[in-house]
Protein backbone atom coordinates (compact mmCIF):
# COMPACT_ATOMS: atom_id res chain seq x y z
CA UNK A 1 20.12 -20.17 109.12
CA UNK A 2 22.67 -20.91 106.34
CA UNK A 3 24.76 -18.47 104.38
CA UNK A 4 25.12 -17.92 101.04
CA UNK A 5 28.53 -18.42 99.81
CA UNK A 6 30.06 -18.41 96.05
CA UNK A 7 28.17 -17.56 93.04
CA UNK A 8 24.63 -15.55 92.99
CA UNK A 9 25.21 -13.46 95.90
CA UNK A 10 24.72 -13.43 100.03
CA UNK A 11 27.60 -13.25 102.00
CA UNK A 12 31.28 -13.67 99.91
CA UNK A 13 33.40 -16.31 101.72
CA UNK A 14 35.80 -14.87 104.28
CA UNK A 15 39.39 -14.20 102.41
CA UNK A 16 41.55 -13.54 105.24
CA UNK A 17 42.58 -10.06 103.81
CA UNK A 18 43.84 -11.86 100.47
CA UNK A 19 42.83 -10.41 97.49
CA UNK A 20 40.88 -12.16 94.64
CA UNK A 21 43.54 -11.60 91.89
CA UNK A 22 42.07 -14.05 89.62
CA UNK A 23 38.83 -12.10 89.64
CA UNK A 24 40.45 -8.25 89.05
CA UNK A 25 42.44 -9.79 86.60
CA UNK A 26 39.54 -10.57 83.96
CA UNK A 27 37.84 -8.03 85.21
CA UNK A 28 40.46 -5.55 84.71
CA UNK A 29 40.30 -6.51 81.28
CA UNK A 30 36.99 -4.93 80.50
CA UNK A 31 38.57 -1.65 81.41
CA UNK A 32 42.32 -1.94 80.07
CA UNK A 33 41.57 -3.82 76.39
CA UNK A 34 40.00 -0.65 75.14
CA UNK A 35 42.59 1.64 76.70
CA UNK A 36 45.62 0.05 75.54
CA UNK A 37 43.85 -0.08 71.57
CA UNK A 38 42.93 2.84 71.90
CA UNK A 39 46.09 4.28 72.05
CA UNK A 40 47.98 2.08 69.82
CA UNK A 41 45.23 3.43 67.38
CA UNK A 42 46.03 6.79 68.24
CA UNK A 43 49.83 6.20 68.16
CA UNK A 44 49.72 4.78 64.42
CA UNK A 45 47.20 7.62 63.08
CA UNK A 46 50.23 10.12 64.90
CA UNK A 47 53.08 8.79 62.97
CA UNK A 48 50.88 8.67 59.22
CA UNK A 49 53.29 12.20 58.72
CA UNK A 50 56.49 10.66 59.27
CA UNK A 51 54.94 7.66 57.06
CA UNK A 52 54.12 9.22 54.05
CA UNK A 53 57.61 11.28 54.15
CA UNK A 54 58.92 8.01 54.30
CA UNK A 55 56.87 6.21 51.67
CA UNK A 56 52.98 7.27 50.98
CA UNK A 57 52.59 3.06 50.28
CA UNK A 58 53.52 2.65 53.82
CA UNK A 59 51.26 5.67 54.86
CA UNK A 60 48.10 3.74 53.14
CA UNK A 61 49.44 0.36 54.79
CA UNK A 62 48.99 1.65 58.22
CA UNK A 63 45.72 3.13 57.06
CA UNK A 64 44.10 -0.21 55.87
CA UNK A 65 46.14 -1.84 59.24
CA UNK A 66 43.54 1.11 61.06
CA UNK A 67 40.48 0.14 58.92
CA UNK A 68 40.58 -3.55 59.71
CA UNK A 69 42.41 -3.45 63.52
CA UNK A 70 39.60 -0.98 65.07
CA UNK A 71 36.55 -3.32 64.02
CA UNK A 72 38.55 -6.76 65.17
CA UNK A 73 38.41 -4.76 69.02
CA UNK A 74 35.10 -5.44 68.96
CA UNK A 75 35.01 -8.80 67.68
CA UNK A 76 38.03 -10.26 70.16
CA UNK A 77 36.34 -10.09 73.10
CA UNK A 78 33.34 -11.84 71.85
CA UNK A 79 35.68 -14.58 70.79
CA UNK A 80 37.42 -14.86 74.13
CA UNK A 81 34.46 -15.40 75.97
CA UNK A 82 32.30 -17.84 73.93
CA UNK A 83 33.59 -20.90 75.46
């Protein structure tokens, strides 16, 4: 009988207690891309007070930055993985 190795399941191929960084980094991605915007997002809409004592121009800036950064998370990591 012959065992499954590599892509579409059976047994993995032996590793010799190494670990598969090339695979938790991409997939590490899935988890961390959203985190990390997330609080960027969250870090901009927390200094729009300080902003608009500063200048209200630069408060609406980092508004419209908001309005057109939070839809392009969805859209980058379409684009990464098309190829």
């Amino acid at each position: 009988m012959q065992e499954k190795t590599g892509r579409g399941g059976g047994i993995p191929p032996k590793t010799d207690g190494k670990i598969h960084t090339h695979t938790h980094r991409y997939n590490a991605f899935f988890a961390l891309y959203p985190l990390g915007i997330s609080c960027e997002c969250l870090l901009v809409y927390a200094s729009l007070g300080l902003a608009r004592a500063w200048a209200p121009l630069y408060a609406w800036f980092l508004v419209a930055a908001l309005a057109v950064y939070v839809p392009g998370m969805f859209v980058f990591p379409y684009l990464c993985f098309l190829a």
